[in-house]
N, C-alpha and C. Protein backbone atom coordinates (compact mmCIF):
# COMPACT_ATOMS: atom_id res chain seq x y z
N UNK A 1 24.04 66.71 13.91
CA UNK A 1 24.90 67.46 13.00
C UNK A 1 24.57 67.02 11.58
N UNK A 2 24.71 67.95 10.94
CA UNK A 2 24.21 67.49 9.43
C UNK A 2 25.62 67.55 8.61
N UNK A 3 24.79 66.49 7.76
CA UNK A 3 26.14 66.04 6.60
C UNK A 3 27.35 66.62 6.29
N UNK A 4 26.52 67.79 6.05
CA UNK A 4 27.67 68.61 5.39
C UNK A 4 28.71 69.20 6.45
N UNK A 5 28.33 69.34 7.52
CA UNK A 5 28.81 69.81 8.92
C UNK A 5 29.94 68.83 8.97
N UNK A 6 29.12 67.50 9.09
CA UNK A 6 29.83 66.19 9.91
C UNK A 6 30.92 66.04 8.61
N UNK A 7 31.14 66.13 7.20
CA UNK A 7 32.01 65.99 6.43
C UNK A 7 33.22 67.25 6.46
N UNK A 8 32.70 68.49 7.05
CA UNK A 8 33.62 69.24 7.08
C UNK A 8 34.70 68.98 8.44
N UNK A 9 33.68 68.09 9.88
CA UNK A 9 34.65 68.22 10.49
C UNK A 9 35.38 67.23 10.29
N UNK A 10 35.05 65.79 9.81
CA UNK A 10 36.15 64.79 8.96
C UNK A 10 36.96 65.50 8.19
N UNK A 11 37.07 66.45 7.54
CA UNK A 11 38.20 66.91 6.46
C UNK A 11 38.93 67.51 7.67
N UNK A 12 38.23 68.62 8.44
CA UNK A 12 39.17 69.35 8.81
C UNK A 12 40.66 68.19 9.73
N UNK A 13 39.46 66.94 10.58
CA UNK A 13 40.73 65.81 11.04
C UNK A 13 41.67 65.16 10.36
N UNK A 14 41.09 65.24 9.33
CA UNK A 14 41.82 64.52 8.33
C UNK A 14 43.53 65.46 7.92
N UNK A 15 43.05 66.45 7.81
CA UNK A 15 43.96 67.17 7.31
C UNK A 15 45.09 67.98 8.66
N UNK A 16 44.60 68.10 9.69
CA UNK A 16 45.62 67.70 10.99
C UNK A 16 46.35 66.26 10.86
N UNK A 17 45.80 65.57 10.32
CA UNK A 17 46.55 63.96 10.98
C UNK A 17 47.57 64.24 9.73
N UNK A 18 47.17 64.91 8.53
CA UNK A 18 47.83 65.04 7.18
C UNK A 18 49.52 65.97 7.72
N UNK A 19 48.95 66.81 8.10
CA UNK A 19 50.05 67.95 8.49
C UNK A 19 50.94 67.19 9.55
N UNK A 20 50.70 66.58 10.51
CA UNK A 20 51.72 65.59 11.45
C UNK A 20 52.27 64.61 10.59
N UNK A 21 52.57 64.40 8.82
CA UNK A 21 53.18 63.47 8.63
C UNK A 21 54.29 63.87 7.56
N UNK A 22 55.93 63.58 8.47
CA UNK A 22 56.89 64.16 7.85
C UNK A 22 57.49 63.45 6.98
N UNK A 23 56.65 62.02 6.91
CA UNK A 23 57.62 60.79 6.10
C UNK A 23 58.09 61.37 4.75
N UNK A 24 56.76 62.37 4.15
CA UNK A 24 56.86 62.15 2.26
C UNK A 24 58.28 63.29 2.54
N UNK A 25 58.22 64.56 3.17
CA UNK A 25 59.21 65.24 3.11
C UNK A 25 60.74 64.06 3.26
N UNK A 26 60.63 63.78 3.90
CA UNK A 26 62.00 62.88 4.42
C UNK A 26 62.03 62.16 3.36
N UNK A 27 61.12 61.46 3.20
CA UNK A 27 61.32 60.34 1.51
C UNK A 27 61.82 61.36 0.55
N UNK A 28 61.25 62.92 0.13
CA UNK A 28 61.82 63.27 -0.72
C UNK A 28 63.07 63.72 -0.91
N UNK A 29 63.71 64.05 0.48
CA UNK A 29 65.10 64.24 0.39
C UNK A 29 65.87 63.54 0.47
N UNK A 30 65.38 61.66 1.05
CA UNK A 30 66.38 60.65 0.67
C UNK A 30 66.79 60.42 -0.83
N UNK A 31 65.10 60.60 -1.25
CA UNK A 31 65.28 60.52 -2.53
C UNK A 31 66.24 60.97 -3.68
N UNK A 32 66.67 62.24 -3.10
CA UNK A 32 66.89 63.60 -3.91
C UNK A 32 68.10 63.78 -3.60
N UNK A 33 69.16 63.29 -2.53
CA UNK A 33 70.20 63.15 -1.81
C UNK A 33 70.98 62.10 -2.40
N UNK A 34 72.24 63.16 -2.65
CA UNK A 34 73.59 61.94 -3.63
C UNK A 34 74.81 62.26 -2.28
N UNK A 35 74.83 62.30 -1.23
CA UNK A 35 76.03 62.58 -0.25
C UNK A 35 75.22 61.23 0.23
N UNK A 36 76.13 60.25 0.39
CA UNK A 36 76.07 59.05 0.89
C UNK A 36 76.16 59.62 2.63
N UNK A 37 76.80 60.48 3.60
CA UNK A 37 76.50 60.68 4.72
C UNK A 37 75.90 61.56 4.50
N UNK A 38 75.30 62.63 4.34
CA UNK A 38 73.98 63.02 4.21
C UNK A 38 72.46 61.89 4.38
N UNK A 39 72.49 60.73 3.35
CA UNK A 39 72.39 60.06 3.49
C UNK A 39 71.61 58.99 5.12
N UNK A 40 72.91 58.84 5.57
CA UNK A 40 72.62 58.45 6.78
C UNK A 40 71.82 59.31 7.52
N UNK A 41 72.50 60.76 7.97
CA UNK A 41 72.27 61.69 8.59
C UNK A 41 70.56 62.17 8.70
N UNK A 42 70.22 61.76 7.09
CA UNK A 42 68.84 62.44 7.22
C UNK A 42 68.02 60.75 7.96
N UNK A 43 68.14 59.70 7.87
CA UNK A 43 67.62 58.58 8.27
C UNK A 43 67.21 58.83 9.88
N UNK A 44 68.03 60.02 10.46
CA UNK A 44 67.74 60.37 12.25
C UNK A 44 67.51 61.76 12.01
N UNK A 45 67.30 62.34 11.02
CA UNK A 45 66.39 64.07 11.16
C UNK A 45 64.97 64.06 11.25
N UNK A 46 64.87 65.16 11.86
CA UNK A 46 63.59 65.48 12.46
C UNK A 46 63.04 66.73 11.14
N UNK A 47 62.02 67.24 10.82
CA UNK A 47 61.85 68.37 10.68
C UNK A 47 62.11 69.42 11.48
N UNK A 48 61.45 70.00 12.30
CA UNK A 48 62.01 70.65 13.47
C UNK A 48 63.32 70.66 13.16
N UNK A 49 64.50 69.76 13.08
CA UNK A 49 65.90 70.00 13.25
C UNK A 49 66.27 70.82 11.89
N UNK A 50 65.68 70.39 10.59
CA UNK A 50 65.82 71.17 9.34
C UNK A 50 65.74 72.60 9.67
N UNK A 51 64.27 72.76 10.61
CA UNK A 51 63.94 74.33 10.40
C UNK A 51 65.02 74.96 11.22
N UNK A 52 65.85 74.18 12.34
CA UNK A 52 66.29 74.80 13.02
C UNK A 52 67.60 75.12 12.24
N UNK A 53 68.01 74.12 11.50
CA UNK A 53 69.14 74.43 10.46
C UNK A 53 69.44 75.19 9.79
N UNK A 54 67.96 75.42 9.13
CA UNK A 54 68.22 76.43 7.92
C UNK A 54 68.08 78.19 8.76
N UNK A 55 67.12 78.08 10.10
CA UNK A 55 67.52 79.34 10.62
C UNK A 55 69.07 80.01 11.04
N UNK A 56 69.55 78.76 11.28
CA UNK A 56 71.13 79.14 11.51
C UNK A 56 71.85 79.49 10.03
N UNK A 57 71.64 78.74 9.24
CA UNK A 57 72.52 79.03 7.64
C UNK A 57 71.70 80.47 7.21
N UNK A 58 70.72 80.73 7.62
CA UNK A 58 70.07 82.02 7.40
C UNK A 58 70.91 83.38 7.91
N UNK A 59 71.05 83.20 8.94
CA UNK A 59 71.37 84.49 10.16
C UNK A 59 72.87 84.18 10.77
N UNK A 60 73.42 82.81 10.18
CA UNK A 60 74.68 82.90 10.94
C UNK A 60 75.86 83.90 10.91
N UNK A 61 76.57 83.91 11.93
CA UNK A 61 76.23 83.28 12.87
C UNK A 61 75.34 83.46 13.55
N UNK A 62 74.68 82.78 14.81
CA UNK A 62 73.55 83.10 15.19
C UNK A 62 73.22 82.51 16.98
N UNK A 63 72.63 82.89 17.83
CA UNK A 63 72.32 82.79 19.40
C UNK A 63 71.45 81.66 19.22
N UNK A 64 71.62 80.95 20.36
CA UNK A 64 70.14 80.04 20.73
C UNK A 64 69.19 81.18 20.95
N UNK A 65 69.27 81.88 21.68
CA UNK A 65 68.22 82.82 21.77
C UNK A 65 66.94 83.47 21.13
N UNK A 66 67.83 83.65 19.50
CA UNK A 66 67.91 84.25 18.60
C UNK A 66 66.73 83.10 18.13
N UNK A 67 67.14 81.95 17.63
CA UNK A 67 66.60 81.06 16.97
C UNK A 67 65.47 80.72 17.40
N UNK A 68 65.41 80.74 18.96
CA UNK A 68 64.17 80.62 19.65
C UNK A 68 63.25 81.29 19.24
N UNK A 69 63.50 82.40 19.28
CA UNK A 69 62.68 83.80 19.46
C UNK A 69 62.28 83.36 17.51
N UNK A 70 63.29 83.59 16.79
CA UNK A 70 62.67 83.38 15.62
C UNK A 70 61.62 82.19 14.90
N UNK A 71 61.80 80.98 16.09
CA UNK A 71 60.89 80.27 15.43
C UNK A 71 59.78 79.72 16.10
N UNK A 72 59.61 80.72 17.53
CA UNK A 72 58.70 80.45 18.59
C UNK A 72 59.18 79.15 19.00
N UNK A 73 60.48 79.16 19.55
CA UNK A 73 60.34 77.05 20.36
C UNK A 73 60.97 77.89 21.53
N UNK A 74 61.01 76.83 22.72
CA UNK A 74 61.66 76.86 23.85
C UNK A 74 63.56 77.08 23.68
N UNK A 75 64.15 77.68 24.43
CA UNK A 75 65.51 77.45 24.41
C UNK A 75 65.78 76.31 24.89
N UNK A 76 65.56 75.69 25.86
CA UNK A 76 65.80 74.21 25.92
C UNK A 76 65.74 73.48 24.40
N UNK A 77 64.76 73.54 23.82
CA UNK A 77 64.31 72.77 22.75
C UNK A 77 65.25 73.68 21.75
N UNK A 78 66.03 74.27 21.44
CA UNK A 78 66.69 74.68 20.39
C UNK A 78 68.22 73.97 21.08
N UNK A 79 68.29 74.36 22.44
CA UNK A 79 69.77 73.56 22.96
C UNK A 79 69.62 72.38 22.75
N UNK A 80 68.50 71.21 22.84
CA UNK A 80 68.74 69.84 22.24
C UNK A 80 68.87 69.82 21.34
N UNK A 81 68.06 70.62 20.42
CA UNK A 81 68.54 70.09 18.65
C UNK A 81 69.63 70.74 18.38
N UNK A 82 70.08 71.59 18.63
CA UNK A 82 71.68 72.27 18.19
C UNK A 82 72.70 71.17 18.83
N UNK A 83 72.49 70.51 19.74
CA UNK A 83 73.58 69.66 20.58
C UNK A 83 73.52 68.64 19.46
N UNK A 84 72.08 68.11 19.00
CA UNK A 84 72.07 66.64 17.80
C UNK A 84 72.39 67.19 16.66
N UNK A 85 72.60 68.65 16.38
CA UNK A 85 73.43 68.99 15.06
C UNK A 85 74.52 68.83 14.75
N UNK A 86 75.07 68.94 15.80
CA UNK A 86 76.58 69.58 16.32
C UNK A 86 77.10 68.14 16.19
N UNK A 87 76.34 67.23 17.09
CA UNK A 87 77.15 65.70 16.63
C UNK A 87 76.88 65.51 15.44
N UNK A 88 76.05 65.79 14.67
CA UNK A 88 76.02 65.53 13.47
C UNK A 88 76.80 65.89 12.05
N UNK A 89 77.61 66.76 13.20
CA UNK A 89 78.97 67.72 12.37
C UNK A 89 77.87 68.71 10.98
N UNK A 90 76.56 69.01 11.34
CA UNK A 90 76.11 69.98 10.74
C UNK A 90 75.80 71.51 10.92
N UNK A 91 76.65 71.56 12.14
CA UNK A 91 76.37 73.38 12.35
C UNK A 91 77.75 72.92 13.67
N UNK A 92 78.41 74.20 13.87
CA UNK A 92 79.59 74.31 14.66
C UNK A 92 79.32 74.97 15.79
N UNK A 93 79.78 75.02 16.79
CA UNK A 93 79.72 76.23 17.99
C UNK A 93 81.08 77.02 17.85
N UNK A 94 80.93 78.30 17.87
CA UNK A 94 81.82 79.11 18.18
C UNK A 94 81.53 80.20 19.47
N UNK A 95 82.32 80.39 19.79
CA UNK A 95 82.56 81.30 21.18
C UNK A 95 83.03 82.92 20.40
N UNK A 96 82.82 84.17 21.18
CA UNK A 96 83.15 85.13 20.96
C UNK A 96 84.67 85.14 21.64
N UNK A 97 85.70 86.39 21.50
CA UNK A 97 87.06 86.10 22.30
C UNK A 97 86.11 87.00 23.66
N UNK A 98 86.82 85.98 24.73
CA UNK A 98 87.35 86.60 25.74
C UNK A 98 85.50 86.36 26.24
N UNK A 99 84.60 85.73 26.50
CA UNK A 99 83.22 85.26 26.24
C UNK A 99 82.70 83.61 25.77
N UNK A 100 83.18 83.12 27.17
CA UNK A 100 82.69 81.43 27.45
C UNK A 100 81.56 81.18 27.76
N UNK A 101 80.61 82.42 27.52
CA UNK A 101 79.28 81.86 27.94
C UNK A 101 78.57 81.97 26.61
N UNK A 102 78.84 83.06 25.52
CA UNK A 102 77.93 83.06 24.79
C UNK A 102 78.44 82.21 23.78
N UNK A 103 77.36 81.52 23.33
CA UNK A 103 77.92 80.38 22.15
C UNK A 103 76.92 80.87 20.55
N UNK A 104 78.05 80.86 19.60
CA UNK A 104 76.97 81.34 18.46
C UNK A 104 76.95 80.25 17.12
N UNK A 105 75.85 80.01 16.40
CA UNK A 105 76.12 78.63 15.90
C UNK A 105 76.22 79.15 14.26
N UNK A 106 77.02 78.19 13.48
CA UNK A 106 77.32 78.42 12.03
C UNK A 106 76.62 76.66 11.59
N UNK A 107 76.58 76.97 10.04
CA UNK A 107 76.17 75.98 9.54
C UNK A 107 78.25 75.29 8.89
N UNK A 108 77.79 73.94 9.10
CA UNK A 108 79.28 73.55 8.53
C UNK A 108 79.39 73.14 6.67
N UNK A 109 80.10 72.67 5.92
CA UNK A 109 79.82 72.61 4.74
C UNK A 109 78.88 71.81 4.44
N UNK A 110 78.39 70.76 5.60
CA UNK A 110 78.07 69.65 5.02
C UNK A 110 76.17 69.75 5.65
N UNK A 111 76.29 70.69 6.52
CA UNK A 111 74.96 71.68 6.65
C UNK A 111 74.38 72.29 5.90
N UNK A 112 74.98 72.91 5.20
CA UNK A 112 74.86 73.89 3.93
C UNK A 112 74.18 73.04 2.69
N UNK A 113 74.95 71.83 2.63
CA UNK A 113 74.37 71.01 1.47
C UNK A 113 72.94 70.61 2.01
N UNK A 114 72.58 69.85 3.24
CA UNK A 114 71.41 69.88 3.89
C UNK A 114 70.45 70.61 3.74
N UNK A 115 71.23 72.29 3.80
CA UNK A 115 69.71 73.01 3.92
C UNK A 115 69.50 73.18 2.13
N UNK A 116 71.02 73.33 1.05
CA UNK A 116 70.03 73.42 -0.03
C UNK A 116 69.27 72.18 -0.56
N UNK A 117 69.35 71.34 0.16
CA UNK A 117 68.44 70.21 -0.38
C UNK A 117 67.34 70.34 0.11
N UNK A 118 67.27 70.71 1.29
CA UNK A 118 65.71 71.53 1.69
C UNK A 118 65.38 72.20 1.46
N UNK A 119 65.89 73.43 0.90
CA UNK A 119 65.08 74.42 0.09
C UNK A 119 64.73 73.89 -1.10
N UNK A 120 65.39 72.90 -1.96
CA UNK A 120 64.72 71.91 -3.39
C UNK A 120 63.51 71.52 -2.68
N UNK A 121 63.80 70.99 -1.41
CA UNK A 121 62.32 70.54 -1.42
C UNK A 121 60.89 71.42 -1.20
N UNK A 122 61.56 72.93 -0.80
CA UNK A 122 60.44 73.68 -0.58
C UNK A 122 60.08 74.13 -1.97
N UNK A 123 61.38 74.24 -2.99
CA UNK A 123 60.28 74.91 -3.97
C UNK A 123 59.74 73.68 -4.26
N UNK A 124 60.07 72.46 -4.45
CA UNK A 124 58.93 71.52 -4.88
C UNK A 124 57.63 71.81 -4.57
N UNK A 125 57.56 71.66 -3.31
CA UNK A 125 56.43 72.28 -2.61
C UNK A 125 55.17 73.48 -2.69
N UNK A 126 56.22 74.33 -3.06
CA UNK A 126 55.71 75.58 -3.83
C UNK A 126 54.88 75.15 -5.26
N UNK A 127 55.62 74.74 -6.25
CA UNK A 127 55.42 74.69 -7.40
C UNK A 127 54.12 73.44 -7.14
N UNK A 128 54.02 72.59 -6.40
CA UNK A 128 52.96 72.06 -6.44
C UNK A 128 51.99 72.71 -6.21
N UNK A 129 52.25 73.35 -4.74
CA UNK A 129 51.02 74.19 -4.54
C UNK A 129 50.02 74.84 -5.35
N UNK A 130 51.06 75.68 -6.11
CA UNK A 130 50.83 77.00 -7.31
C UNK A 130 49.89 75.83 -7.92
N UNK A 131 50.07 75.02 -8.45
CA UNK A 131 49.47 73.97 -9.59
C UNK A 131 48.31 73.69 -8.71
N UNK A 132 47.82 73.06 -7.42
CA UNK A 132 47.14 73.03 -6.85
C UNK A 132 45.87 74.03 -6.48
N UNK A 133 46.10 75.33 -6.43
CA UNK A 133 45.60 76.52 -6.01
C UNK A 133 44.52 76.69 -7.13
N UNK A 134 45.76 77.33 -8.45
CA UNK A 134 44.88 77.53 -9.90
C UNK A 134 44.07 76.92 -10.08
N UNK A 135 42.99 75.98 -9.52
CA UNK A 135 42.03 75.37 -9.77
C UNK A 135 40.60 76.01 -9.03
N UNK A 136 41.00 76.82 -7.87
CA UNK A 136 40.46 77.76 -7.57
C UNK A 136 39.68 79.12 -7.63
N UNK A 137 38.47 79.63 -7.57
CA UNK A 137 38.11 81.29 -8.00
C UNK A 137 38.77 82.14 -7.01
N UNK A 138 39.00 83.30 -7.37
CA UNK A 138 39.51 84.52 -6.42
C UNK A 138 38.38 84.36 -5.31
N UNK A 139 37.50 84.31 -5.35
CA UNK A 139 36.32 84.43 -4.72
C UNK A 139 35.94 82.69 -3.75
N UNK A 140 36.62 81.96 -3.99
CA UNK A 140 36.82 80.63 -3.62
C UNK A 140 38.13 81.14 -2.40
N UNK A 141 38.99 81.46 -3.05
CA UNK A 141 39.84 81.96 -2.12
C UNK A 141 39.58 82.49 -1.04
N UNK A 142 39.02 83.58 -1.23
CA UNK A 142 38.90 84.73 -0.14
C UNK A 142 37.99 84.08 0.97
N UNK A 143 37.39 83.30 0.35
CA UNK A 143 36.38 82.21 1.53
C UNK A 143 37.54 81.43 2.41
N UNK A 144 38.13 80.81 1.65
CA UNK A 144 39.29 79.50 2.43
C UNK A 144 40.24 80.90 2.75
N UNK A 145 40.66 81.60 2.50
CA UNK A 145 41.57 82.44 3.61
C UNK A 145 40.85 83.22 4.89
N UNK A 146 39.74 83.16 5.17
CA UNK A 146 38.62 83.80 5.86
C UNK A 146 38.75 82.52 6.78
N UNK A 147 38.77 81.19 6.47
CA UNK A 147 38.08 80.33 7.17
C UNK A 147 40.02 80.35 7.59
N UNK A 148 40.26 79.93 7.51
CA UNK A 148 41.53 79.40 7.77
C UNK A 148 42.05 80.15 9.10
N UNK A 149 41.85 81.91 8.70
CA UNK A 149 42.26 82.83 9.45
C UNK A 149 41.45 82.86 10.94
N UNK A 150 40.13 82.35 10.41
CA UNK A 150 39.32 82.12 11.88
C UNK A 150 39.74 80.64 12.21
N UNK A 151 40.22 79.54 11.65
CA UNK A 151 40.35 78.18 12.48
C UNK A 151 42.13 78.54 13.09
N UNK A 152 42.90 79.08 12.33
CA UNK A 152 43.94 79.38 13.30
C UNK A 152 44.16 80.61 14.91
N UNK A 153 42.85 80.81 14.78
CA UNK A 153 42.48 82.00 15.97
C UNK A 153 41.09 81.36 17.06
N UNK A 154 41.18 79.38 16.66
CA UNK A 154 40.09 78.83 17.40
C UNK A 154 40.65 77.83 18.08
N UNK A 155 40.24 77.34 19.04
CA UNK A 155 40.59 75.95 19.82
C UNK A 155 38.72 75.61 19.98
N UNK A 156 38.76 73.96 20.00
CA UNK A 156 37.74 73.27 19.72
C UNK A 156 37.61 72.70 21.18
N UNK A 157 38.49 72.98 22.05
CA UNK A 157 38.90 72.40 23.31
C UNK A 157 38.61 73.11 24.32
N UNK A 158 38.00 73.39 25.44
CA UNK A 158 37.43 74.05 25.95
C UNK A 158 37.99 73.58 27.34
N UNK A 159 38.44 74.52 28.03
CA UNK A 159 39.64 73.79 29.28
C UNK A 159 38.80 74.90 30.70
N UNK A 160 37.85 74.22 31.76
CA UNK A 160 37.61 75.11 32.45
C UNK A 160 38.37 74.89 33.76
């Protein structure tokens, strides 16, 4: 494999091992966080549990179902993290009348503050980006959205 090959597939690992790391997000919302239980609360959040948060403060009230379907996870995996919300007194269960099976979830006040501290952190995010990008040609672009669009439509893994 030649250099340039063997350096692209180091970046491309590099930048998987990059994307599995949720610390700086979490650092930035300890950071950025004046609710002393908030506080605590985020010291045992997951990402995953954010996204699942802010889909509920989005659409609430709202189905496990619903949330599933909207963020491609398992319903199992939305019933555990809604159960570690719920103790977390950050999203509520409510029942419809007269309807003990269907359960629909709200964000509570102290959810609400959660998710807008996560959306601060997305536009952070954003606004870096933007600053990041502009360093780029249109024509630089259209290459890295070409490549991107074919590495998210590839597996390197070959399963016979």
């Amino acid at each position: 494999m030649d250099k340039i090959k063997k350096n692209i597939l180091d970046g491309f690992i590099k930048l998987i091992e990059k994307n599995n790391e949720d610390d700086k997000e979490k650092t930035w919302l300890i950071q950025n966080c004046k609710n002393e239980e908030l506080l605590i609360i985020l010291q045992d959040i997951t990402i995953l549990m954010l996204h699942v948060l802010d889909c509920i403060q989005k659409d609430q009230p709202i189905k496990g179902i619903t949330i599933a379907k909207e963020l491609n996870m398992q319903r199992g995996t939305v019933t555990k993290i809604s159960r570690k919300l719920v103790e977390k007194k950050l999203i509520k269960k409510e029942y419809p009348p007269n309807n003990n099976k269907e359960i629909y979830f709200s964000t509570t006040e102290l959810g609400n503050e959660l998710c807008n501290l996560h959306n601060l952190l997305h536009k952070e995010i954003k606004k870096n980006y933007v600053k990041f990008i502009e360093k780029y040609s249109e024509q630089e672009l259209i290459f890295l959205e070409k490549i991107l669009d074919d590495l998210s439509k590839t597996s390197f893994v070959k399963i016979d």
